[in-house]
Protein backbone atom coordinates (compact mmCIF):
# COMPACT_ATOMS: atom_id res chain seq x y z
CA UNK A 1 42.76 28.77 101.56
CA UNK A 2 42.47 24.73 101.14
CA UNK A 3 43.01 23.54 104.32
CA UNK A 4 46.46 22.81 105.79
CA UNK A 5 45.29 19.04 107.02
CA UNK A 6 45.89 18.06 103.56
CA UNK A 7 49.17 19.11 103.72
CA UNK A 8 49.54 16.63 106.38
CA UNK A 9 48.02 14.02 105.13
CA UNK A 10 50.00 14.31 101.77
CA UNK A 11 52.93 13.86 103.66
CA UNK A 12 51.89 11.46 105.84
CA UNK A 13 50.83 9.52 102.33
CA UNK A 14 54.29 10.13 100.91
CA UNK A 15 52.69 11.69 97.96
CA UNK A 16 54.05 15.33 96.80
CA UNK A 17 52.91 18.17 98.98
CA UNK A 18 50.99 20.69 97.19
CA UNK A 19 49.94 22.61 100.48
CA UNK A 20 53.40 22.57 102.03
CA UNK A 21 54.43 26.39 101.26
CA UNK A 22 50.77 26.75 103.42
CA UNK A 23 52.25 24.50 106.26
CA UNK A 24 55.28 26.22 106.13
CA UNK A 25 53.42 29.29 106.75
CA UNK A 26 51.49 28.66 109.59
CA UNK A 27 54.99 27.08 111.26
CA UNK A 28 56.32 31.04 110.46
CA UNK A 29 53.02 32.21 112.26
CA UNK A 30 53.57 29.41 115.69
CA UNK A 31 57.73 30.42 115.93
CA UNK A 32 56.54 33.86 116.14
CA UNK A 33 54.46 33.04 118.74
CA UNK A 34 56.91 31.06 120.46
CA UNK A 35 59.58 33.47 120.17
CA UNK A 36 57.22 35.76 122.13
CA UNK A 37 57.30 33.14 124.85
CA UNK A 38 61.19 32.49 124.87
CA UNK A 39 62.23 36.47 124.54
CA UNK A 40 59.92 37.78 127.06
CA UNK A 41 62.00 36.94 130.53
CA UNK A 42 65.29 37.39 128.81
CA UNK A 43 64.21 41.45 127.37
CA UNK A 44 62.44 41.71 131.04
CA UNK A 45 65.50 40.93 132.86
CA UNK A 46 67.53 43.18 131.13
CA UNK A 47 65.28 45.78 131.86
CA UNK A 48 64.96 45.45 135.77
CA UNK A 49 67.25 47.56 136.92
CA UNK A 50 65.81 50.69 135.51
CA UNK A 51 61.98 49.20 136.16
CA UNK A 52 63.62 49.52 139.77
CA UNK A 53 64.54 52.71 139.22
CA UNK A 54 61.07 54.23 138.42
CA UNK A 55 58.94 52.43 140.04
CA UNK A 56 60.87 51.35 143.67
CA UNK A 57 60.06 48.44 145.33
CA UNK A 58 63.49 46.82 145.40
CA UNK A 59 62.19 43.81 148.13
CA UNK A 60 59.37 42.68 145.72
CA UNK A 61 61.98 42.33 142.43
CA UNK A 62 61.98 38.79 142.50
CA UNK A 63 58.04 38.57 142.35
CA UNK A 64 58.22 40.30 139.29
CA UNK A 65 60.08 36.93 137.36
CA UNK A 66 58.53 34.73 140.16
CA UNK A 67 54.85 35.80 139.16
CA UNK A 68 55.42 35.37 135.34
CA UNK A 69 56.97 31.28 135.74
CA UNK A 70 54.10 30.37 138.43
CA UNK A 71 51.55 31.44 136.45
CA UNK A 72 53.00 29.91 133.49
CA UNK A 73 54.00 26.57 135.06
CA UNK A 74 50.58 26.84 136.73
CA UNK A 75 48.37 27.26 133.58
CA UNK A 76 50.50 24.85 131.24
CA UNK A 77 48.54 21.42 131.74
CA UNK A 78 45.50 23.37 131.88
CA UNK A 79 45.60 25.28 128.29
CA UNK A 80 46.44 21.58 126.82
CA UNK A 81 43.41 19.99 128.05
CA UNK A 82 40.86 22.70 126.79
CA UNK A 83 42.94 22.36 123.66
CA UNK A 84 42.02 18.72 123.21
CA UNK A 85 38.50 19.44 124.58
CA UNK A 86 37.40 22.36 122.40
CA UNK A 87 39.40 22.62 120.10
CA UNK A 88 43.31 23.94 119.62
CA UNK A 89 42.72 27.26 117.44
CA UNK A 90 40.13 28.96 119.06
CA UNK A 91 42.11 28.10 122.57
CA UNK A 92 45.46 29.16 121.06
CA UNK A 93 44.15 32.68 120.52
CA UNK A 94 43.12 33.33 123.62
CA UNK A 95 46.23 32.68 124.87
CA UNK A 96 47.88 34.92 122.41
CA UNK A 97 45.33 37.65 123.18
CA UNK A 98 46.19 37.27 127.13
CA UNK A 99 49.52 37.11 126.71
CA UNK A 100 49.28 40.74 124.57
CA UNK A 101 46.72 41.91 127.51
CA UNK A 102 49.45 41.33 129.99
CA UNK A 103 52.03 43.15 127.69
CA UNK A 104 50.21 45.67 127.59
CA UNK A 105 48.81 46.34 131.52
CA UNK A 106 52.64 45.45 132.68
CA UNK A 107 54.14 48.59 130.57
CA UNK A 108 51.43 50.66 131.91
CA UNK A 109 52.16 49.47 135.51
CA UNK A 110 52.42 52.20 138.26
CA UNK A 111 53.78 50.81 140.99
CA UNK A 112 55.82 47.09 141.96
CA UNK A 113 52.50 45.42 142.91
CA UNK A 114 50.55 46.32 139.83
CA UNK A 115 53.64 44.98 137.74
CA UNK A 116 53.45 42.04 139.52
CA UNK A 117 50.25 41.41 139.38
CA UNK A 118 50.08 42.77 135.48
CA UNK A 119 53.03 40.16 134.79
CA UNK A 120 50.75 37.06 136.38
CA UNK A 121 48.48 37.58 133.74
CA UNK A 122 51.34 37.84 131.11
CA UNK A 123 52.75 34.27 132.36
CA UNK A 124 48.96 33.04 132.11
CA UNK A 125 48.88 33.66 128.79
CA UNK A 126 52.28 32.38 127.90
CA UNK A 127 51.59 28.98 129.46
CA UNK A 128 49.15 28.15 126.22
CA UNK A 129 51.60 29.89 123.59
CA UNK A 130 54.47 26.82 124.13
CA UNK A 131 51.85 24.12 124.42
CA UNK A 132 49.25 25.40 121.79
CA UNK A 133 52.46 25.82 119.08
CA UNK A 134 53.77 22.12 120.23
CA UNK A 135 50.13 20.63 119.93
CA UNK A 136 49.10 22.40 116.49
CA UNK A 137 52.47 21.22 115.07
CA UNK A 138 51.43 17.87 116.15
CA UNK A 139 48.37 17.89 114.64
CA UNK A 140 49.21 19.36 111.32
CA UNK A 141 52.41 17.36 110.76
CA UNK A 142 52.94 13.52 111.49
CA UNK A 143 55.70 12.50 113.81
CA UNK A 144 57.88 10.93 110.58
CA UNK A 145 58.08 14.19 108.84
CA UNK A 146 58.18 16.70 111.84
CA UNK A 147 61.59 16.53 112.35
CA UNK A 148 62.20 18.83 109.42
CA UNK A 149 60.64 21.61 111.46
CA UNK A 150 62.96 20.71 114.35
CA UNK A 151 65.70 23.07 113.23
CA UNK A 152 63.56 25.67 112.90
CA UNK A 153 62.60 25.66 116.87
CA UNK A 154 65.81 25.39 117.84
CA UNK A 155 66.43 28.03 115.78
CA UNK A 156 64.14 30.32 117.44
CA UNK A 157 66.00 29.47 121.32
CA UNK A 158 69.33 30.79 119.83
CA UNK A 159 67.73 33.75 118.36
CA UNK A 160 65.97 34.07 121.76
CA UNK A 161 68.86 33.37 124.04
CA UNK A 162 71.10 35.97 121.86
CA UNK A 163 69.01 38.38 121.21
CA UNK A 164 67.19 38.73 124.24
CA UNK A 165 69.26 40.70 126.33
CA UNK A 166 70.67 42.60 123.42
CA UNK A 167 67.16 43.52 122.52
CA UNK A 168 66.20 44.27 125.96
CA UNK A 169 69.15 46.50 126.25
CA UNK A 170 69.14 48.98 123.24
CA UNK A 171 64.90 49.32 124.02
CA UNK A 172 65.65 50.37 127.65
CA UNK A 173 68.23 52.76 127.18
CA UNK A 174 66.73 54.22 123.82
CA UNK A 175 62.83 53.47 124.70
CA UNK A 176 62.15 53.03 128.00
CA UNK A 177 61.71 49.82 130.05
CA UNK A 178 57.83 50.02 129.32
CA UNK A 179 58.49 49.46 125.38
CA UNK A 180 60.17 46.10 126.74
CA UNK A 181 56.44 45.26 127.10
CA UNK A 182 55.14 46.60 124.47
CA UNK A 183 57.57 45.41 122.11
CA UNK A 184 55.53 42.17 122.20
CA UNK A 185 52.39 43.72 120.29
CA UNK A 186 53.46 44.35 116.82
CA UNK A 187 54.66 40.83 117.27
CA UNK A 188 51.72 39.25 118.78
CA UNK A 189 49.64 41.25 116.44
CA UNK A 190 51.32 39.16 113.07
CA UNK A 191 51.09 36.08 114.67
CA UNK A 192 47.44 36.60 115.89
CA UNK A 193 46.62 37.50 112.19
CA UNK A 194 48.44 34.90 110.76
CA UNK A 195 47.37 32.20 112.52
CA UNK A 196 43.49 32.84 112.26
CA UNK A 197 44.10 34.10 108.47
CA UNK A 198 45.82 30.60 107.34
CA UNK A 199 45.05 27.54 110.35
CA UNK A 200 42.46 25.41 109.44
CA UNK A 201 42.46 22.65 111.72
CA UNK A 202 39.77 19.71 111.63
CA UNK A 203 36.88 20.74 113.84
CA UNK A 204 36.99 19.32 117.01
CA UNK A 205 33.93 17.58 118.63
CA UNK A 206 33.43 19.22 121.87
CA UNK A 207 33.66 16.76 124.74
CA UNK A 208 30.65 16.21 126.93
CA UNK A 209 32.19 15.93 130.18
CA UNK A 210 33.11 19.36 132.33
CA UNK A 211 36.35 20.48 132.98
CA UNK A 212 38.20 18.93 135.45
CA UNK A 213 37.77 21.86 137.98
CA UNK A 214 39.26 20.36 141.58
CA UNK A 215 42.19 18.42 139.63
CA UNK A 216 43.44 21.79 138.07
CA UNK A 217 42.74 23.42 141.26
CA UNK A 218 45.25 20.45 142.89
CA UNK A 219 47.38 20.63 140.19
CA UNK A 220 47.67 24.61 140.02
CA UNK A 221 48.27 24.57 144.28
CA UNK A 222 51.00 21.39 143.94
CA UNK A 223 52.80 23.45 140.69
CA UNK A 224 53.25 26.74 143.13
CA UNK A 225 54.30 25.11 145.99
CA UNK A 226 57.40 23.11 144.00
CA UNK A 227 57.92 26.53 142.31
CA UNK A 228 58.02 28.66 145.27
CA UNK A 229 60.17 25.70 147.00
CA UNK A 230 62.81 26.05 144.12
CA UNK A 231 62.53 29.45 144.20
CA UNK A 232 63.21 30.51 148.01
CA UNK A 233 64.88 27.65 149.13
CA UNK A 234 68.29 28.82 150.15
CA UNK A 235 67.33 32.03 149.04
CA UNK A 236 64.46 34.10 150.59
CA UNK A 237 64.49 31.54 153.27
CA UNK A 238 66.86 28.72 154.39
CA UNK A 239 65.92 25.35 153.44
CA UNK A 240 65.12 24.29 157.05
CA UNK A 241 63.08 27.15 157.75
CA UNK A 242 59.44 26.83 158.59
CA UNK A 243 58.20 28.35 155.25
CA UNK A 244 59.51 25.54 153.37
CA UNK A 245 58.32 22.96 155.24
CA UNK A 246 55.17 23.90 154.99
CA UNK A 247 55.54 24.39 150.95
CA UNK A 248 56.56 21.74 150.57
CA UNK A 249 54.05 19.38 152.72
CA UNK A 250 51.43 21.42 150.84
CA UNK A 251 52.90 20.41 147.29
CA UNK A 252 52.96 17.00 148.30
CA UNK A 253 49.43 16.81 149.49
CA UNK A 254 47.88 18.40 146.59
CA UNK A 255 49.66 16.19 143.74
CA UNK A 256 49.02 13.30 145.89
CA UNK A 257 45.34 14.35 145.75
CA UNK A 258 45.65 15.07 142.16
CA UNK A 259 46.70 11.95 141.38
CA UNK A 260 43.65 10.61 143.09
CA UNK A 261 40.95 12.79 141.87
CA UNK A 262 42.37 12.26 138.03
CA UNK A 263 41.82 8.61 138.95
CA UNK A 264 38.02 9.74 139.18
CA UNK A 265 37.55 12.44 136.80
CA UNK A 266 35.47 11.99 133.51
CA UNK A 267 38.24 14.11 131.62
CA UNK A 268 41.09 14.23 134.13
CA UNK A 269 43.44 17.27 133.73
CA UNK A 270 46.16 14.78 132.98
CA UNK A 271 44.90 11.34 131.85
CA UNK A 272 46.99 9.00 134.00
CA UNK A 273 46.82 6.39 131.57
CA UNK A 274 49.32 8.12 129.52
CA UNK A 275 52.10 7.83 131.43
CA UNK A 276 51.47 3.63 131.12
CA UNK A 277 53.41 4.14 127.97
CA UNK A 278 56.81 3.77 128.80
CA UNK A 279 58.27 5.79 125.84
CA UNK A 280 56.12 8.57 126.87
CA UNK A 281 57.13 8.34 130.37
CA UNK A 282 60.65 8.01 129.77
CA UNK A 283 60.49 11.48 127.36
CA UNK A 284 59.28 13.11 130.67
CA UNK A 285 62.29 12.10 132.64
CA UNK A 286 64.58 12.81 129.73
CA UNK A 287 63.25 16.27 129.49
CA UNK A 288 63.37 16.85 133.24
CA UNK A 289 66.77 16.42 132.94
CA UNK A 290 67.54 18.11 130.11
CA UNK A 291 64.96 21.14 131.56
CA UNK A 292 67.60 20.69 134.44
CA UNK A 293 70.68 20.79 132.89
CA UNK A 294 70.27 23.74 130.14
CA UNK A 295 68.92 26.54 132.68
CA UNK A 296 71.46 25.70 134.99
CA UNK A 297 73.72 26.12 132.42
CA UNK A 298 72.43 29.42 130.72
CA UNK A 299 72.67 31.04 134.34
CA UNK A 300 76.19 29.64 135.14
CA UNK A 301 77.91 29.56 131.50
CA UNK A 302 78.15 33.78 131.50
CA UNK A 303 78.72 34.22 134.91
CA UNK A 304 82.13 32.22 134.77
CA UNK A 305 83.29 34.06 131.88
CA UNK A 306 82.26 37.46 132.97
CA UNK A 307 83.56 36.73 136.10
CA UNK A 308 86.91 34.41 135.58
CA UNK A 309 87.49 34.91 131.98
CA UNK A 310 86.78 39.00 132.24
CA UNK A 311 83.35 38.59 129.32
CA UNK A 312 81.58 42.04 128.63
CA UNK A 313 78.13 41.39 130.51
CA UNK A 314 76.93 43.48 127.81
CA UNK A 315 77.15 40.63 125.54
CA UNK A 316 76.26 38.10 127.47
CA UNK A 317 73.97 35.98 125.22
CA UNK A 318 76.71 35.61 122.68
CA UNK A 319 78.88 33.99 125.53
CA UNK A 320 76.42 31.26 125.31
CA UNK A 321 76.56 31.04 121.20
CA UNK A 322 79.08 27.71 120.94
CA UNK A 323 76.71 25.81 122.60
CA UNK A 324 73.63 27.45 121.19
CA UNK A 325 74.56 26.98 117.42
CA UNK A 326 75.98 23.29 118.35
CA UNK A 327 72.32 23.00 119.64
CA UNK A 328 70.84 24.46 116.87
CA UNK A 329 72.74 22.27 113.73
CA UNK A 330 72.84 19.05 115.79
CA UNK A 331 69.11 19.80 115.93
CA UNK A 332 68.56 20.41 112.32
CA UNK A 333 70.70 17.00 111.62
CA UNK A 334 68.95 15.13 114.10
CA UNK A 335 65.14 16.12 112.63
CA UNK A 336 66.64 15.38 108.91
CA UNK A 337 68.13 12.19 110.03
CA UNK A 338 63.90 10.80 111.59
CA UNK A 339 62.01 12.24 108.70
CA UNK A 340 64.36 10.14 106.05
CA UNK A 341 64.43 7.15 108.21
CA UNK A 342 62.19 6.82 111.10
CA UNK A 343 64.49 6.01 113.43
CA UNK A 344 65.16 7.43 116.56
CA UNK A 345 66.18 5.65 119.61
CA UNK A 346 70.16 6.54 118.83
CA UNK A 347 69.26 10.16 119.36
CA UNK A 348 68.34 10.29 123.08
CA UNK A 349 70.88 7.95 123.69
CA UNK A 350 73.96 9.77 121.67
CA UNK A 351 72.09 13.08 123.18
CA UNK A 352 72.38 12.07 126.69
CA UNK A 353 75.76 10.79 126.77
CA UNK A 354 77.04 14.06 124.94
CA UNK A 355 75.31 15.97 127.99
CA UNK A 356 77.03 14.06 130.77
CA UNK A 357 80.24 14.31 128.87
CA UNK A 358 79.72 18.22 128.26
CA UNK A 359 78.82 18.74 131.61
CA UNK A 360 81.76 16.86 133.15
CA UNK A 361 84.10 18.73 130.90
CA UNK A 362 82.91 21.98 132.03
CA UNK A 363 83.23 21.20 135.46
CA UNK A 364 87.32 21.08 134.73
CA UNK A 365 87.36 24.49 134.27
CA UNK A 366 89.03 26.49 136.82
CA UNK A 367 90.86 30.39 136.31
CA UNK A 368 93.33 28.93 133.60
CA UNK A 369 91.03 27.92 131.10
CA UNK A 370 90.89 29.74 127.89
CA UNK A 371 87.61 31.24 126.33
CA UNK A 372 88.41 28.51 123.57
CA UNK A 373 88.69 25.60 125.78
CA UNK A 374 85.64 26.55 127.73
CA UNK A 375 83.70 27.07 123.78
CA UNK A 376 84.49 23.77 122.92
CA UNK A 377 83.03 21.99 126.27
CA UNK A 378 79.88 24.07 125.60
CA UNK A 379 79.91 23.04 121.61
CA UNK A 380 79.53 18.98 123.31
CA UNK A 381 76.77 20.14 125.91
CA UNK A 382 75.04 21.98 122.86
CA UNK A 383 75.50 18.79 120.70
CA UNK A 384 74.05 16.94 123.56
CA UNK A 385 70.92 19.04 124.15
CA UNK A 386 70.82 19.30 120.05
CA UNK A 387 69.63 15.27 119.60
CA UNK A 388 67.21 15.59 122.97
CA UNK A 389 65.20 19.05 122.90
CA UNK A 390 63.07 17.87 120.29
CA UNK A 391 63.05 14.35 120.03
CA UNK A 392 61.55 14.09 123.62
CA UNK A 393 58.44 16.05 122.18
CA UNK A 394 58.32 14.05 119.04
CA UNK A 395 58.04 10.91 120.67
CA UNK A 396 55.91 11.61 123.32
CA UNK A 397 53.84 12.89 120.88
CA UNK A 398 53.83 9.72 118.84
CA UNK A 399 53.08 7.86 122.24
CA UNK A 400 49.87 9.14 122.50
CA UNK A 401 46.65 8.87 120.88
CA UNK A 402 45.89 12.16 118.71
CA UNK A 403 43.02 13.44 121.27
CA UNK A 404 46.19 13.74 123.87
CA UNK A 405 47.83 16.00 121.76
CA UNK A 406 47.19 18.26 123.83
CA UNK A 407 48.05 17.23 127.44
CA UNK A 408 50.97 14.76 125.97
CA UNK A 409 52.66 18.55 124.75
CA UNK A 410 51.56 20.10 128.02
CA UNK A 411 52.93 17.72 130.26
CA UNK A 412 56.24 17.22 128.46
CA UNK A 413 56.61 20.96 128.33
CA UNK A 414 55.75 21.01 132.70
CA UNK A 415 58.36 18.59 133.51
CA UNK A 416 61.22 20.83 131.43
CA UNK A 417 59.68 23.66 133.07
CA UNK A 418 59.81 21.80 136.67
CA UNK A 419 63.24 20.37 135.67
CA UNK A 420 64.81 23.71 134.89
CA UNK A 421 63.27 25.18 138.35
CA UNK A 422 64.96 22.37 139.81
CA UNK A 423 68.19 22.64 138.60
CA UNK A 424 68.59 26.49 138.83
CA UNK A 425 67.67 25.85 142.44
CA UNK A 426 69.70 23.01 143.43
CA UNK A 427 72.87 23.85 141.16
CA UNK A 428 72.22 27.88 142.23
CA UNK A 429 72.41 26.64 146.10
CA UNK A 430 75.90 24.43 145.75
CA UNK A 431 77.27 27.10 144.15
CA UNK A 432 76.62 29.94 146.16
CA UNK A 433 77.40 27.78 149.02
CA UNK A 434 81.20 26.71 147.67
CA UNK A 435 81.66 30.27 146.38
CA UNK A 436 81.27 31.81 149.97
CA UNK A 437 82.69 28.98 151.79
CA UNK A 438 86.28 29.18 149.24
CA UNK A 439 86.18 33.21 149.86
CA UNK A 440 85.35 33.13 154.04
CA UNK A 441 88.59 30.64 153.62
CA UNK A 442 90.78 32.89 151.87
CA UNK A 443 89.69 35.92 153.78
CA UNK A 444 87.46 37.82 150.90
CA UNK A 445 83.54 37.16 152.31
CA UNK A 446 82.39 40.59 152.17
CA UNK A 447 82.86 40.07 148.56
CA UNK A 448 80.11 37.46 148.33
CA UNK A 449 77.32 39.29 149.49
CA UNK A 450 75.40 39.19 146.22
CA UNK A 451 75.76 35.52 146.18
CA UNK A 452 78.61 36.21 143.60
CA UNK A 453 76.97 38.44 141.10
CA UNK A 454 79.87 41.07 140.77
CA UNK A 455 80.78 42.27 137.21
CA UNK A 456 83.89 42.89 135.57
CA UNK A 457 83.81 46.88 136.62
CA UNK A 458 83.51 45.78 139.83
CA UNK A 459 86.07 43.14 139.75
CA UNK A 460 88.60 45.42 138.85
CA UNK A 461 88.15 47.52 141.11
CA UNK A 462 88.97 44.72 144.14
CA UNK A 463 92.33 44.21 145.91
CA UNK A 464 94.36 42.17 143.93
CA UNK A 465 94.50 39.09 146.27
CA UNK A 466 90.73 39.82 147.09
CA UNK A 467 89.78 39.60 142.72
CA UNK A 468 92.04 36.47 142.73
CA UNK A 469 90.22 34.95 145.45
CA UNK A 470 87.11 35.27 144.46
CA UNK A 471 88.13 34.27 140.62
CA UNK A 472 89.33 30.73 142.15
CA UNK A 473 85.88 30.74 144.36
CA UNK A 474 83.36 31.32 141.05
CA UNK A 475 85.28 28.78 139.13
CA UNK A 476 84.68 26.34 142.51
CA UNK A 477 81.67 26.91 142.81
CA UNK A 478 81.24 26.25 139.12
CA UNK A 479 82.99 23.26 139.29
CA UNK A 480 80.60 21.47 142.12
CA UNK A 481 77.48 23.11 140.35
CA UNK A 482 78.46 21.28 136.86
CA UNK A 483 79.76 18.06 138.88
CA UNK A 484 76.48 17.58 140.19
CA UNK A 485 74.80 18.46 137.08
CA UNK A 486 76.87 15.73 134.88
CA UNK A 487 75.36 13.08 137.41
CA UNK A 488 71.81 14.21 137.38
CA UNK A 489 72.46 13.91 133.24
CA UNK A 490 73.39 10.50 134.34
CA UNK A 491 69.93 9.23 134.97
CA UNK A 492 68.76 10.88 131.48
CA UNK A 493 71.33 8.57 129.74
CA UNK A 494 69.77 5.34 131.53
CA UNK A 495 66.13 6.24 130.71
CA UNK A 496 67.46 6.56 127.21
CA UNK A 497 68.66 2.85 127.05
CA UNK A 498 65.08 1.64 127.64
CA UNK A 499 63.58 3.79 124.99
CA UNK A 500 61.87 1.62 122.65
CA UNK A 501 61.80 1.88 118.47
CA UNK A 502 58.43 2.24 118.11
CA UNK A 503 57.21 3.38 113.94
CA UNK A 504 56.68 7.39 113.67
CA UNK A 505 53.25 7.94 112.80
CA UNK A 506 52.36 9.28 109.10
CA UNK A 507 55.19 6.93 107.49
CA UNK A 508 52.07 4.80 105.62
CA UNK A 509 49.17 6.03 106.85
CA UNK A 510 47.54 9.61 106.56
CA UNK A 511 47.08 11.48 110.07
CA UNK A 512 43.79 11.23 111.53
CA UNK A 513 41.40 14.21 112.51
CA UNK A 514 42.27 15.44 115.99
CA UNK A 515 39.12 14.61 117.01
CA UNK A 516 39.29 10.87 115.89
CA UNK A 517 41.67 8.65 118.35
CA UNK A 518 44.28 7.20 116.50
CA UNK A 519 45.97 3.50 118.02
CA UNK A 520 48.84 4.30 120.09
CA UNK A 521 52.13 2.18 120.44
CA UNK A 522 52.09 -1.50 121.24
CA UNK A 523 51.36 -3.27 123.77
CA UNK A 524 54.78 -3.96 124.37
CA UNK A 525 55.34 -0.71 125.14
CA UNK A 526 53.05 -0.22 128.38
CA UNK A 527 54.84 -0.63 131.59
């Protein structure tokens, strides 16, 4: 098959593209893989009741999701730097084959500790799939005509968000909770084939220097630490406890000598230089924030209806589909919009202000509001995170010079993935802490035990004044948790305003070999 750069560069040209259909392909062959990396935790979830069931091990149940985002989180920056050192395709398959490895030793597991431990692996792998599919996209299409894709990944989050837990549910009760696993082969299997059968990148020259082994050591130790923090802060243990202290003076110390040894390093881990750029550093902050606001949304959004509004938990990812397919169009719109006219500054701007207004919306809702009402706040917040999920990639992708494809995508992707742990942790403790403050206050705390995760059986099976309690305490609780989100969002609408219009690359000139830096924006843009 010709190969797929010339695609690109046709396109970048503004010639006709002969070799689209083959670009178009291998985009089919990376959504695959990155629907393996979006359905995984939402099928797994699904399934952990029963995976209790068999195996025991109740006390370790959090490990088993805690295990797969550490080693994910852990392993991001890493697979984009031996991306852009020897080269994206080769590195992109062994994620994919690790990931399948993982899939395949965690629905064999045993016992709680080999899951686990099987599930590690799994995450390890998963950490290159998001980054390798955002860094080959970067390669093979320039910035001005990527946004036609955009749609497309957006696309794939619905479809993962919906039909996660669906999927998860009718292969656990009619497979078993091990096929939940292994329901990721046949999958990994097309895109494996497809991606060495039709990639052709440009070969990479392998860098001289060696890998940057103490600064992803640092890196890998400060990543866990802000993890675990987020994770068992308010939870496992109290905020003030011991245990977090010392997590988090050990996250602190390790970044701080991170930053330091990446000063140093022949190829740092993360090239500091890139975050001179102020586009480029402002798309981190953006996506924090947006990283923040959508997973604290996705976890909150179902349990108010199921909860307040009575919602089947059985569907619970179609509670979430006004703001998914708001997310999705706006998306589409938004990508059609750059590739016609290279512009783009409006977009994080318009995005940002739609989150802050979606977010302040939904924290009106209270035990009166109709499934309606509460569909339309979620349509704005969807809008909102529509113009910003993929424009922060695409332009700190343009901010970079091609031989940082690789750890521009990887770091981008890390700060979502650090925002969302943030905000599930910092929302997740406000409202826990409202909804058993409202219910000690109207008498009901033994119903909070659970840190409000009762369904709707349950519900009804509460004293009246006891349900009605705890209906006004969810929707408190959600109300402080979405307050506080709306002003985080804030600070994502202000880095917006500084955002500079700097030309897509591709508009005039053909794309150069990944191998081959490429001038990055202005001067005027460094900080």
């Amino acid at each position: 098959m010709a190969d797929l750069k010339k695609a690109a560069d046709s396109t970048a040209s503004g010639k006709p593209e002969p070799q689209a259909r083959s670009v178009r392909v291998v985009i089919l062959a990376l959504m695959i893989a990155m629907l393996l990396a979006m359905l995984d935790n939402l099928i797994v979830g699904t399934a952990m009741p029963t995976i209790v069931g068999d195996l025991g091990g109740l006390e370790h149940l959090s490990w088993v999701v805690t295990s797969y985002t550490l080693a994910t989180a852990a392993s991001t920056p890493i697979w984009g730097k031996l991306g852009d050192m020897y080269g994206r395709k080769g590195i992109f398959l062994t994620s994919i084959v690790i990931f399948l490895i993982g899939s395949v030793l965690s629905g064999m597991a045993q016992d709680m500790s080999q899951l686990i431990g099987f599930r590690a692996i799994q995450g390890l792998g998963a950490g290159g799939l998001m980054v390798g599919v955002m860094a080959i996209i970067g390669d093979l299409v320039p910035p001005r005509e990527r946004g036609k894709y955009q749609g497309m990944m957006a696309g794939v989050m619905a479809i993962a968000m919906i039909g996660g837990p669906l999927v998860g549910g009718t292969i656990t009760d009619h497979l078993g909770w091990r096929w939940s696993f292994y329901i990721n082969l046949p999958l990994g299997a097309v895109a494996l084939a497809m991606v060495t059968a039709v990639l052709h990148l440009p070969k990479t020259q392998r860098r001289k220097a060696k890998v940057d082994y103490l600064g992803a050591g640092l890196l890998t130790v400060g990543i866990t630490a802000i993890v675990l923090v987020t994770t068992w802060g308010g939870t496992e243990y109290a905020w003030s406890s011991a245990v977090i202290m010392e997590l988090i003076a050990v996250g602190v110390a390790s970044l701080v000598g991170f930053v330091f040894v990446e000063t140093k390093a022949a190829e740092p881990i993360i090239p500091l230089h890139i975050f001179r750029n102020l586009n480029f550093t402002l798309m981190s902050v953006i996506g924090f924030m947006a990283g923040f606001v959508m997973f604290g949304a996705v976890l909150f959004l179902p349990l108010f209806q199921q909860t307040v509004q009575g919602a089947s938990a059985t569907n619970s990812g179609l509670l979430l589909l006004p703001m998914l397919l708001a997310m999705m169009i706006v998306s589409l719109i938004a990508g059609r919009v750059t590739t016609s006219t290279g512009k783009y500054k409006i977009f994080p701007i318009v995005g940002s202000a739609l989150m802050v207004a979606g977010l302040f919306l939904l924290a009106q809702m209270d035990t009166s509001t109709s499934e309606f009402t509460s569909g339309i706040y979620m349509a704005v917040l969807g809008a909102g995170m529509g113009f910003l999920m993929q424009i922060t990639m695409l332009v700190a992708q343009n901010s970079v010079e091609l031989k940082d494809m690789g750890v521009a995508s990887s770091a981008t992707t890390l700060f979502r993935t650090l925002g969302s742990s943030f905000g599930v942790a910092i929302m997740g403790a406000l409202f826990t802490g409202k909804v058993q403050d409202e219910m000690a206050a109207r008498g009901g705390g033994g119903a909070t035990e659970k840190s409000a995760q009762l369904d709707a059986a349950s519900l009804a099976k509460l004293p009246d004044p006891v349900r009605e309690a705890y209906e006004f305490a969810v929707a408190s609780g959600t109300h402080i948790a979405f307050l506080v989100g709306g002003s985080v969002a804030v600070l994502a609408l202000v880095a917006a305003l500084f955002v500079k219009e700097v030309p897509l690359r591709g508009a005039a000139a053909p794309a150069a070999p990944v191998d081959e830096p490429t001038p990055t924006a202005k001067e005027s843009q460094t900080v």
